[in-house]
N, C-alpha and C. Protein backbone atom coordinates (compact mmCIF):
# COMPACT_ATOMS: atom_id res chain seq x y z
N UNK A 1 133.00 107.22 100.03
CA UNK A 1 133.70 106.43 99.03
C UNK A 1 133.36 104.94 99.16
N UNK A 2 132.94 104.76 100.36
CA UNK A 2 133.27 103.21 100.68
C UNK A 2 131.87 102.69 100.29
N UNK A 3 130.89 103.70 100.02
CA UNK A 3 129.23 103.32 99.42
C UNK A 3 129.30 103.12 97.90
N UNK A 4 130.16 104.44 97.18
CA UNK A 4 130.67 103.52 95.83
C UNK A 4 131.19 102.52 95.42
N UNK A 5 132.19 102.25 96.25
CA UNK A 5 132.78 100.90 95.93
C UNK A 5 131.95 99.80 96.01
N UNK A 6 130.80 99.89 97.44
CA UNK A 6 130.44 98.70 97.36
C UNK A 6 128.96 98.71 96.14
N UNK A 7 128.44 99.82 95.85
CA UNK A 7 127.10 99.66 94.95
C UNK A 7 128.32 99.22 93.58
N UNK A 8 129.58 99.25 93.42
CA UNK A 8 130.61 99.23 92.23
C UNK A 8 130.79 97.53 92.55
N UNK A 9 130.51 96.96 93.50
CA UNK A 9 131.02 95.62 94.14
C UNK A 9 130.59 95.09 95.11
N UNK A 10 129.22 94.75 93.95
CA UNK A 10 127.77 94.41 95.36
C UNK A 10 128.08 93.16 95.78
N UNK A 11 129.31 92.38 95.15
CA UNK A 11 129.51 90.92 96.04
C UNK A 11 130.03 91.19 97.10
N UNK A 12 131.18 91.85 96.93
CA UNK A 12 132.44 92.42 98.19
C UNK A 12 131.91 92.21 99.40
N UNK A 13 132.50 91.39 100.72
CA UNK A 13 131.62 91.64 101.76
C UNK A 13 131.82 92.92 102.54
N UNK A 14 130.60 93.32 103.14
CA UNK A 14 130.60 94.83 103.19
C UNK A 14 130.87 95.13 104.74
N UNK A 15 131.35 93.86 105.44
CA UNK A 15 131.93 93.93 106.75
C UNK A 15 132.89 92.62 107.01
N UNK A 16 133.95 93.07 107.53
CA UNK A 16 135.12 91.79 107.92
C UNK A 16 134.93 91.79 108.82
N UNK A 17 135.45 90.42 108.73
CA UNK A 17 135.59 90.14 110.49
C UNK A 17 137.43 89.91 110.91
N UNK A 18 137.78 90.63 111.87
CA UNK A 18 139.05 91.11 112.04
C UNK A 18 139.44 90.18 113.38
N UNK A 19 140.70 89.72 113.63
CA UNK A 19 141.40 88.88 114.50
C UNK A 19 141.60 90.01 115.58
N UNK A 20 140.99 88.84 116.74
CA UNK A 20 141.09 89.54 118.06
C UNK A 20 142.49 89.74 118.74
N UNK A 21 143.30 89.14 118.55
CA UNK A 21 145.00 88.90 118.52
C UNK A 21 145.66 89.59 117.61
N UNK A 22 145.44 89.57 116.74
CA UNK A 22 146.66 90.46 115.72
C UNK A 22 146.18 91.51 114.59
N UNK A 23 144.92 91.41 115.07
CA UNK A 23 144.00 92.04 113.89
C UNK A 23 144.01 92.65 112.96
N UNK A 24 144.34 91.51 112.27
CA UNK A 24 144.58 91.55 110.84
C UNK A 24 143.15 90.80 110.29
N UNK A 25 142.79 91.39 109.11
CA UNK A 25 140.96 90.82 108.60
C UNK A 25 141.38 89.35 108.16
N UNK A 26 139.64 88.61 108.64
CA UNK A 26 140.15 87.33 108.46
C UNK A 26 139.27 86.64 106.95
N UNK A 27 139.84 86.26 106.40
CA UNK A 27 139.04 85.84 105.13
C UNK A 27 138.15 84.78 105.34
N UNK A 28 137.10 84.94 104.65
CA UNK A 28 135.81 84.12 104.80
C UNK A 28 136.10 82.20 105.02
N UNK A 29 135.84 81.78 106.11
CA UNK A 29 136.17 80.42 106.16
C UNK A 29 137.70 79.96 107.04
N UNK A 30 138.30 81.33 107.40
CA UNK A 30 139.87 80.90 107.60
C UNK A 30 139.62 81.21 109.04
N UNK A 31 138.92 81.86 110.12
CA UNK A 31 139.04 81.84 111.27
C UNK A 31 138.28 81.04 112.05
N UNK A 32 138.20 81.35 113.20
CA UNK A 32 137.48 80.26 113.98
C UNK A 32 136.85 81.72 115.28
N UNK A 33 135.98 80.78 115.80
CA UNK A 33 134.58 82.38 115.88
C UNK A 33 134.44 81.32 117.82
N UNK A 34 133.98 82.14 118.98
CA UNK A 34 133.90 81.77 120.32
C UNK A 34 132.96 81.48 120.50
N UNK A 35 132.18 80.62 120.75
CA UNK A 35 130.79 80.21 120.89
C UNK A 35 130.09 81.12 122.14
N UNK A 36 130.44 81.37 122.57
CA UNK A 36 130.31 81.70 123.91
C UNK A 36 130.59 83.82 124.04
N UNK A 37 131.47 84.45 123.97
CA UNK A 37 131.34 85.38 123.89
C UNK A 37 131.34 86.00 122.03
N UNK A 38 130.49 86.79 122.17
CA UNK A 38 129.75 87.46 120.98
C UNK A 38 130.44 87.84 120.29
N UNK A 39 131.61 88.56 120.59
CA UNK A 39 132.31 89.44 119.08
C UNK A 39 133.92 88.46 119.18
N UNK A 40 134.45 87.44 119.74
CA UNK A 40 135.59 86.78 119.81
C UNK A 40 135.88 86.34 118.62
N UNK A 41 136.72 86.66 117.41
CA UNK A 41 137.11 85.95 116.74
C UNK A 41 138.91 85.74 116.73
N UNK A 42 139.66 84.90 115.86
CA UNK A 42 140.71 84.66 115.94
C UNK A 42 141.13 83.97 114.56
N UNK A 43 142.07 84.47 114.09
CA UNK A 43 142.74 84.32 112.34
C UNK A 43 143.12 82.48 112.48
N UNK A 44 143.37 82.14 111.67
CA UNK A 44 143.94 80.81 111.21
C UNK A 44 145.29 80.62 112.15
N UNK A 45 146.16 81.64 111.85
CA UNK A 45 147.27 81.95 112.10
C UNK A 45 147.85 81.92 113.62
N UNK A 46 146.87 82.67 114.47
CA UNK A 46 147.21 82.90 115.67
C UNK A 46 146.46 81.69 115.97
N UNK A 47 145.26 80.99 115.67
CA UNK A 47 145.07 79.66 116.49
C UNK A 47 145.82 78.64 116.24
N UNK A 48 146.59 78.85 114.89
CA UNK A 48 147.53 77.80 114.41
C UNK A 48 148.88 77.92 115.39
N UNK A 49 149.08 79.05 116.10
CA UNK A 49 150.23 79.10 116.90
C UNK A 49 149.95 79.08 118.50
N UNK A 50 149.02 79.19 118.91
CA UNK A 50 148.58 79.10 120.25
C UNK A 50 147.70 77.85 120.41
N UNK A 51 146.46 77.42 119.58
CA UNK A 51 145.57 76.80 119.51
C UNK A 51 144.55 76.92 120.27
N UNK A 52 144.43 79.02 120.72
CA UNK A 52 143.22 79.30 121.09
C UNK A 52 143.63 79.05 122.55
N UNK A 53 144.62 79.21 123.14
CA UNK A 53 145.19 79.06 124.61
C UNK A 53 144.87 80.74 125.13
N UNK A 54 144.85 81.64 124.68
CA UNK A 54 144.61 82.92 124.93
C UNK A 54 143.34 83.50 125.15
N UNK A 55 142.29 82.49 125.15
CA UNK A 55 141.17 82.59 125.21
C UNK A 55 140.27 81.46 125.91
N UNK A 56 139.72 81.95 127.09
CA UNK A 56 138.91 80.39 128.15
C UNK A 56 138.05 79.90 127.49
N UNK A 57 137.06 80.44 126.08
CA UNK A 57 136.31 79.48 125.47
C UNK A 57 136.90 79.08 124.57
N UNK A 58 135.62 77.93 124.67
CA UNK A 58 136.41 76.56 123.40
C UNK A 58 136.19 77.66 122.02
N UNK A 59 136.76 77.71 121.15
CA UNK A 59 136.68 78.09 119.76
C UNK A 59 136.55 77.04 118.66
N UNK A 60 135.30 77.43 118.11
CA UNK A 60 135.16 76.45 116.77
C UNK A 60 135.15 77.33 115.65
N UNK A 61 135.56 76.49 114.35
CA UNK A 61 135.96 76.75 113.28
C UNK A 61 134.40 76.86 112.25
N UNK A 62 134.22 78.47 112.21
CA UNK A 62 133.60 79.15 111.36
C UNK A 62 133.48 78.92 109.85
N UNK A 63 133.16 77.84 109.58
CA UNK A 63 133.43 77.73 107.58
C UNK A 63 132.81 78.65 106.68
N UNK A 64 133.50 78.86 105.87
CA UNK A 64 132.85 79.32 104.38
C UNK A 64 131.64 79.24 104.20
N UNK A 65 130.61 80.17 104.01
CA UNK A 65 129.45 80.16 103.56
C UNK A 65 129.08 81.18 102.59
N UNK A 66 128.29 80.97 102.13
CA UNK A 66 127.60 81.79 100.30
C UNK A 66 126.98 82.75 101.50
N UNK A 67 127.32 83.72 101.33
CA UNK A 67 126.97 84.62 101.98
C UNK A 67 125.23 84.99 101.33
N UNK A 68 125.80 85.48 100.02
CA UNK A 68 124.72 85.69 99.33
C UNK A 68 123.52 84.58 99.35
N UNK A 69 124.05 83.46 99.06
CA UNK A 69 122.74 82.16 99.43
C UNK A 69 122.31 82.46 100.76
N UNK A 70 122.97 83.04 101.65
CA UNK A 70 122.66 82.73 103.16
C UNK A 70 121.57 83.52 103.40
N UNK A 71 122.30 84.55 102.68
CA UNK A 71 121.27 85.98 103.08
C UNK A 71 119.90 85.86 102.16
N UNK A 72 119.68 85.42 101.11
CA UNK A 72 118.47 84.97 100.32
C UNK A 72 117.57 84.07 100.68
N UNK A 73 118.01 83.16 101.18
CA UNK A 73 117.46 81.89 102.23
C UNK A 73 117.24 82.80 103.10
N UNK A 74 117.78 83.73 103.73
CA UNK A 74 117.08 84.22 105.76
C UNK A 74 115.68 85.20 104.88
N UNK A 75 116.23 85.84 104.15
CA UNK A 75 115.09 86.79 103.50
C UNK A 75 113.66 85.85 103.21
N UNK A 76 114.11 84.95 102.39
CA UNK A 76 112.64 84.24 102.19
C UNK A 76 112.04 83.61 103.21
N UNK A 77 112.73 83.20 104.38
CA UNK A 77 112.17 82.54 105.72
C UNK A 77 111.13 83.87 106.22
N UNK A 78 112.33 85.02 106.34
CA UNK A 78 111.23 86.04 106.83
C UNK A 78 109.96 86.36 106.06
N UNK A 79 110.07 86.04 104.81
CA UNK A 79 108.58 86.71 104.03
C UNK A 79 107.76 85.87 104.30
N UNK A 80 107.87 84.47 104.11
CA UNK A 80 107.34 83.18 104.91
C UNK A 80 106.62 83.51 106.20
N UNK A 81 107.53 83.97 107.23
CA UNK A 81 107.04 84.25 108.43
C UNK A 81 106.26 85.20 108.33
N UNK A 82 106.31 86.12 107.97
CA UNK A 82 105.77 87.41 107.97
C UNK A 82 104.38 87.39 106.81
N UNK A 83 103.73 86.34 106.00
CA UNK A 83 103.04 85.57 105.03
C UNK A 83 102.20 84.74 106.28
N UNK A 84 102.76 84.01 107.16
CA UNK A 84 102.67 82.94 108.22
C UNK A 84 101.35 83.89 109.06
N UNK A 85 102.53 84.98 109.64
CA UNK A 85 101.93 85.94 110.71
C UNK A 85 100.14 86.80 110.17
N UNK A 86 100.34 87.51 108.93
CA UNK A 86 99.52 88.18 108.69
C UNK A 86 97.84 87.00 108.76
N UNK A 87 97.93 86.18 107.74
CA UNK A 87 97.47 85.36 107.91
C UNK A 87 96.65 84.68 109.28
N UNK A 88 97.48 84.51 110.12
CA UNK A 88 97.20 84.10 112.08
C UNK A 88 96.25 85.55 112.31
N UNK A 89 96.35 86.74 111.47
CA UNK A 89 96.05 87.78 111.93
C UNK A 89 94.68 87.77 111.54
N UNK A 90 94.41 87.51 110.42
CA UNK A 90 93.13 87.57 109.71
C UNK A 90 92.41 86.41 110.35
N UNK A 91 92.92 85.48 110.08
CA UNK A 91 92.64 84.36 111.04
C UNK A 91 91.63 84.69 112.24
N UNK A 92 92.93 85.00 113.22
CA UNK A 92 92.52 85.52 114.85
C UNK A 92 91.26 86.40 114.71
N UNK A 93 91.29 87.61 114.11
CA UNK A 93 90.40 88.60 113.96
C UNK A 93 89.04 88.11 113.85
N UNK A 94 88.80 87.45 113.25
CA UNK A 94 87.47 86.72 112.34
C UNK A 94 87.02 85.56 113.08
N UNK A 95 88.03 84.71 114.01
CA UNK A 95 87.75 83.83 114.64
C UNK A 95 86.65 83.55 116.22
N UNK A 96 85.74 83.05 115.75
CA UNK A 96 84.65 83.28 117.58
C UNK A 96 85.08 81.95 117.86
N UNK A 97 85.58 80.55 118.16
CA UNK A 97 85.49 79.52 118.41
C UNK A 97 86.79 79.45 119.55
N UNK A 98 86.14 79.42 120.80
CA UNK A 98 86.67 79.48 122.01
C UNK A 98 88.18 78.24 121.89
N UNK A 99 87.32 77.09 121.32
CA UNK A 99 89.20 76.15 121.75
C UNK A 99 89.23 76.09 119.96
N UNK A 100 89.88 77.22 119.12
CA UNK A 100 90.06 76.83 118.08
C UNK A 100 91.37 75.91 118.20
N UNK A 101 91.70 75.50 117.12
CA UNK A 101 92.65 74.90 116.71
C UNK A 101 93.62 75.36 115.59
N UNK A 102 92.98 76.06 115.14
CA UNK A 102 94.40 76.93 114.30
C UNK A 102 95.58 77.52 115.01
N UNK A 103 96.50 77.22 114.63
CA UNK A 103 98.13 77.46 115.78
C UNK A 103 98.27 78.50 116.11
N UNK A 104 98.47 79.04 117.39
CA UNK A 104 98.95 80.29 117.38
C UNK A 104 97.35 81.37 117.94
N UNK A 105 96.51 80.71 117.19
CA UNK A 105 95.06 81.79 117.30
C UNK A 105 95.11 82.32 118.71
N UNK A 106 94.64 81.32 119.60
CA UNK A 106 94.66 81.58 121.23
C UNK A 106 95.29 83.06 121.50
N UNK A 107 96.60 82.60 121.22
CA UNK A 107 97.93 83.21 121.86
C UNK A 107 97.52 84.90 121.10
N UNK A 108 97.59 85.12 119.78
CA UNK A 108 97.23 86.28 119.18
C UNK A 108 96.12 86.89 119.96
N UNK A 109 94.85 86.48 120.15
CA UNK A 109 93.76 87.21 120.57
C UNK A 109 94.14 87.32 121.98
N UNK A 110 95.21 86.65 122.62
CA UNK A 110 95.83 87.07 123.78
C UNK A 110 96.24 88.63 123.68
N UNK A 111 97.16 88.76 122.58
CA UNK A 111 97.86 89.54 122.01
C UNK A 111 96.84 90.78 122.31
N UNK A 112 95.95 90.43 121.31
CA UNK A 112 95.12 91.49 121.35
C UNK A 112 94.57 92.25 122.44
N UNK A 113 94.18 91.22 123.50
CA UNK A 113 93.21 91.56 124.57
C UNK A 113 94.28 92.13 125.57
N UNK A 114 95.72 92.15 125.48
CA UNK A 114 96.69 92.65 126.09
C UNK A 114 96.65 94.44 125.81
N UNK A 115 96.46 94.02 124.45
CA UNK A 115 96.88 95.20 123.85
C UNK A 115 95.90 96.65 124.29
N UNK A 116 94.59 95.94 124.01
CA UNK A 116 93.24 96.99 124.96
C UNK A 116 93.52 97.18 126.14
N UNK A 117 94.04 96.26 126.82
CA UNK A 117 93.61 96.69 128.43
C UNK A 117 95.33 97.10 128.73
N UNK A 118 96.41 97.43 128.11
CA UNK A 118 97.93 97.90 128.58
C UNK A 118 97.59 98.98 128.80
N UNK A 119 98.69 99.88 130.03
CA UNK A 119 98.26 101.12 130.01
C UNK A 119 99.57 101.62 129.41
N UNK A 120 100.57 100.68 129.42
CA UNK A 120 101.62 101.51 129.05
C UNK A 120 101.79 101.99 127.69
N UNK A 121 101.39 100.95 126.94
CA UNK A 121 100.93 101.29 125.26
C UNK A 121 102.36 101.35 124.47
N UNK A 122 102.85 101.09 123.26
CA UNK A 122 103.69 101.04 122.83
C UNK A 122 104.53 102.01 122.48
N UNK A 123 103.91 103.05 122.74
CA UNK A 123 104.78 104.19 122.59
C UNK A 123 105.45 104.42 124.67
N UNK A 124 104.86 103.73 125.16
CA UNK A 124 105.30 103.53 126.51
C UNK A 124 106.68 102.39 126.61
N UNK A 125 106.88 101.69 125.84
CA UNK A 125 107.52 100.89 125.90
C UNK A 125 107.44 99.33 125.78
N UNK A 126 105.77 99.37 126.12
CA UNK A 126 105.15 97.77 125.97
C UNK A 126 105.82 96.94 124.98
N UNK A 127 106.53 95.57 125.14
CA UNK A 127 106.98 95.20 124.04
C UNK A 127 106.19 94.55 123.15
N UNK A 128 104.86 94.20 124.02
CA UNK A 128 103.72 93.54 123.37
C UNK A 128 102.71 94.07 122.69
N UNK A 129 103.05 95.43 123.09
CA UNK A 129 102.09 96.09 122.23
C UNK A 129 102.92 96.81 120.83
N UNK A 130 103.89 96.67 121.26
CA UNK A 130 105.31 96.87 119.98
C UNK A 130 105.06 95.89 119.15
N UNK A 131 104.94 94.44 119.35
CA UNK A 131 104.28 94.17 118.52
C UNK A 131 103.18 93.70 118.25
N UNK A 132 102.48 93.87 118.83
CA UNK A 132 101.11 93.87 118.22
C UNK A 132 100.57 95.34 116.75
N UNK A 133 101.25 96.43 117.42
CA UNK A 133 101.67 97.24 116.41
C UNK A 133 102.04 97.31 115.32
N UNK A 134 103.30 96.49 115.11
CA UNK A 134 103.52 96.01 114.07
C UNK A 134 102.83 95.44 113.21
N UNK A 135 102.56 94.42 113.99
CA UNK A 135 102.03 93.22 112.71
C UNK A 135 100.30 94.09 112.39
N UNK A 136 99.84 94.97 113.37
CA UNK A 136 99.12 95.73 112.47
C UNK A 136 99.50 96.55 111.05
N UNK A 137 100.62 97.13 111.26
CA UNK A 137 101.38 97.75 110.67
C UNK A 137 101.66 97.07 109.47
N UNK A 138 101.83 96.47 109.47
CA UNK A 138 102.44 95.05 108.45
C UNK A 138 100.89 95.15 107.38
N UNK A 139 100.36 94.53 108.05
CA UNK A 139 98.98 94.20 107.58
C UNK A 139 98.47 95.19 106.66
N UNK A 140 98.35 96.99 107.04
CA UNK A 140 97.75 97.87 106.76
C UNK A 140 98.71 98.15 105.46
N UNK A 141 100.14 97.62 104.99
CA UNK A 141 100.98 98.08 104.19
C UNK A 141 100.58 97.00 102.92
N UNK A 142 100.07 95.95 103.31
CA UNK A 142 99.91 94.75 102.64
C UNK A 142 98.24 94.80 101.86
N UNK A 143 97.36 95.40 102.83
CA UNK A 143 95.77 95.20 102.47
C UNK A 143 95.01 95.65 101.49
N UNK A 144 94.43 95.21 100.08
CA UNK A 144 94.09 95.71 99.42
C UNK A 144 92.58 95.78 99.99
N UNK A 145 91.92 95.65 100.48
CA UNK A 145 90.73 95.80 101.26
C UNK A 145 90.27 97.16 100.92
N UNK A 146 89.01 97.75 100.84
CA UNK A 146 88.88 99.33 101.15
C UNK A 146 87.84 99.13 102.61
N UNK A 147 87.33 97.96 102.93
CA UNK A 147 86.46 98.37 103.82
C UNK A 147 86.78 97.01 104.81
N UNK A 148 88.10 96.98 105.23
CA UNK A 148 89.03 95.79 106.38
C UNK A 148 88.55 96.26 107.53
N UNK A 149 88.14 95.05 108.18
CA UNK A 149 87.58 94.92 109.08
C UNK A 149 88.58 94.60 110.72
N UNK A 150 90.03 94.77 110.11
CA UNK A 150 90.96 94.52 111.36
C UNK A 150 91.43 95.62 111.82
N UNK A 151 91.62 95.59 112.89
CA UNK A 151 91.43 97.06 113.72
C UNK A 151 92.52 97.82 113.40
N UNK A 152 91.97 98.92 113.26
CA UNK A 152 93.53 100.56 112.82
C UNK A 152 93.62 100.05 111.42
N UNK A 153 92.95 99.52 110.73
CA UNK A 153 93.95 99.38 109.44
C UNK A 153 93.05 100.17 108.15
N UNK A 154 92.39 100.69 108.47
CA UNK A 154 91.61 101.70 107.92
C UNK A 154 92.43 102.88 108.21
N UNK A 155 92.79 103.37 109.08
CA UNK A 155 93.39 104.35 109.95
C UNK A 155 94.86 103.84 109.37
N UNK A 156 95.40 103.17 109.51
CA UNK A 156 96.98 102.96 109.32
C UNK A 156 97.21 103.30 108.05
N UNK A 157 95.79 102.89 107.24
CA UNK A 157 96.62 102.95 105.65
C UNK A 157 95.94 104.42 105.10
N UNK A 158 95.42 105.01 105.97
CA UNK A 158 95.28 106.88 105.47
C UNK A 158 96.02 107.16 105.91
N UNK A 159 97.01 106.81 107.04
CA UNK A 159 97.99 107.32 107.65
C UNK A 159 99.67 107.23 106.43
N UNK A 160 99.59 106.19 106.06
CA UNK A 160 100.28 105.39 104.73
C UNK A 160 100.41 106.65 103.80
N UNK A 161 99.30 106.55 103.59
CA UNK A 161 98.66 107.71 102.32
C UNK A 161 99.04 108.85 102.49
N UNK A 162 98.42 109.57 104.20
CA UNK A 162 99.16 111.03 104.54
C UNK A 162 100.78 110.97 104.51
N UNK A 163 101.51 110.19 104.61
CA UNK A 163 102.89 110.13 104.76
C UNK A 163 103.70 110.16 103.46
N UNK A 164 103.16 109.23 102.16
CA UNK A 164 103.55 109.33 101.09
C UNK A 164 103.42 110.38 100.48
N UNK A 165 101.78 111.43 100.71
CA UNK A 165 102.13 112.39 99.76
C UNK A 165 102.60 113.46 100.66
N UNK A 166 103.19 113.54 101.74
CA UNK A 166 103.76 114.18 102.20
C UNK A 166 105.76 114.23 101.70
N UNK A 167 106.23 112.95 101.65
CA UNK A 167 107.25 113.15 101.42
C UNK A 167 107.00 113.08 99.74
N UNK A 168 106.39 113.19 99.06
CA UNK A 168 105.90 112.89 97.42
C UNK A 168 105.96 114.92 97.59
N UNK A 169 105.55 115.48 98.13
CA UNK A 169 105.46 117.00 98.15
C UNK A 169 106.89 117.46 98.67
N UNK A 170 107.43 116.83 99.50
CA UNK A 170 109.01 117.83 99.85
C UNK A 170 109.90 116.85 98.75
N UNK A 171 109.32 116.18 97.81
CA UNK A 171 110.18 115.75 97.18
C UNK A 171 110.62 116.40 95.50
N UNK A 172 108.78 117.15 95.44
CA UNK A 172 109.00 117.75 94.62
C UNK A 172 109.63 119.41 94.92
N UNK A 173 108.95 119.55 96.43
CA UNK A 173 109.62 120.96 96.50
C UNK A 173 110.73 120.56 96.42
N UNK A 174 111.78 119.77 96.68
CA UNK A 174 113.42 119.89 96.33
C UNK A 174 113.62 119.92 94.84
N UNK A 175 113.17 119.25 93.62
CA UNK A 175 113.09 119.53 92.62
C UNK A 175 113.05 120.84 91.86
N UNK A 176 111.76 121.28 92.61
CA UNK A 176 111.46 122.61 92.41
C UNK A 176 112.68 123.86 92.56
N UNK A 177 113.38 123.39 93.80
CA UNK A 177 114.09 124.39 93.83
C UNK A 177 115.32 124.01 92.94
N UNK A 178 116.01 123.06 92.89
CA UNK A 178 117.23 123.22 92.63
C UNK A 178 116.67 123.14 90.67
N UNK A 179 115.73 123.31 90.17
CA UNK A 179 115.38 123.78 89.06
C UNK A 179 115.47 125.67 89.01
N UNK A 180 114.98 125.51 89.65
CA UNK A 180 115.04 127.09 90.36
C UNK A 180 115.98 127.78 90.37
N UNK A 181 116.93 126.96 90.99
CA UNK A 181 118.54 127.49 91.32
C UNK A 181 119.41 127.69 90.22
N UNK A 182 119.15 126.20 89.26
CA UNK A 182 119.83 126.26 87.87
C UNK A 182 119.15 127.80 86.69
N UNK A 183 118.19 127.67 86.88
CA UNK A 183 117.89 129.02 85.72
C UNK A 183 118.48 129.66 86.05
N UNK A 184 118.42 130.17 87.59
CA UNK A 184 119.35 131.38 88.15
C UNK A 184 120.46 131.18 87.51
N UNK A 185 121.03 130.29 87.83
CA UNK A 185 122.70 130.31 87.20
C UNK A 185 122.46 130.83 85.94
N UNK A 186 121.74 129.82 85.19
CA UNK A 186 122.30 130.18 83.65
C UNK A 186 121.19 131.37 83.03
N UNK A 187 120.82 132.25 83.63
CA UNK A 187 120.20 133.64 83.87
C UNK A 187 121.45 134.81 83.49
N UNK A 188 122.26 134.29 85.23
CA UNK A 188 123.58 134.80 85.47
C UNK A 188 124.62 134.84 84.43
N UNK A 189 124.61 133.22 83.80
CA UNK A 189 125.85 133.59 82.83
C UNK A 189 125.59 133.87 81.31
């Protein structure tokens, strides 16, 4: 129910934040949030009557924010970054010039040369090769290339391909059947 309401009331925020004292939900802008431990919050109300004496960190006052602006602004930073990253990638890849100067290059072909010689490998747990993975990953979802020259991404994006028409086929077999199912019925009646 609570997925209708909110696709019914895509402003609604789709998580409160509830008073650690009396917990009762606190409306956007009216509590005050613990700098210091992670989930501490506290209503208007109860800091208005204690002034946050029930709690050893200092508490500051959480204001009102456009949620929606907030969250549109973090989204475009990430496409930015992730625009930023691919880029460093193509970059790095293509790059022979030992002290380049493009930001970041060094550090990537670090990345890379980590990534060949790890034994643990990212399905091991490597976090570096987690992402180095990725941002292959990234890349291979993004590349209109047919003949890309950055590594796995030939491979990543047949892999792309095997995956789509794979769920593109159990998507029609579900079709299939519950077409299936309906004649039956109205066969039956």
């Amino acid at each position: 129910m609570m997925v209708l309401y909110h696709l019914h009331n895509p402003t609604a925020p789709a998580f409160v934040t509830t008073c650690n004292i009396c917990n009762n939900d606190i409306e956007a802008g009216q509590g005050w949030r613990c700098e210091e431990c992670p989930d501490f919050d506290v209503c208007a109300g109860c800091y208005n009557k204690d002034g946050g004496a029930n709690h050893r960190h200092k508490l500051t006052n959480h204001p009102c924010v456009d949620r929606n602006a907030q969250n549109k602004e973090a989204r475009q930073m990430r496409i930015q970054q992730a625009r930023r990253m691919l880029d460093l990638l193509v970059h790095a890849h293509k790059c022979r010039t030992a002290g380049c100067q493009y930001p970041d290059c060094r550090r990537l072909k670090g990345l890379f040369g980590h990534a060949t010689r790890c034994q643990k490998r990212a399905a091991g747990g490597c976090s570096l090769c987690q992402r180095t993975w990725s941002l292959l990953q990234l890349h291979a979802r993004t590349c209109k290339e047919s003949k890309c020259t950055i590594p796995r991404c030939r491979d990543l994006k047949a892999h792309l391909r095997w995956t789509q028409q794979q769920s593109e086929s159990r998507r029609r077999a579900a079709v299939n059947e519950m077409m299936r199912q309906r004649a039956a019925e109205v066969a039956r009646s």
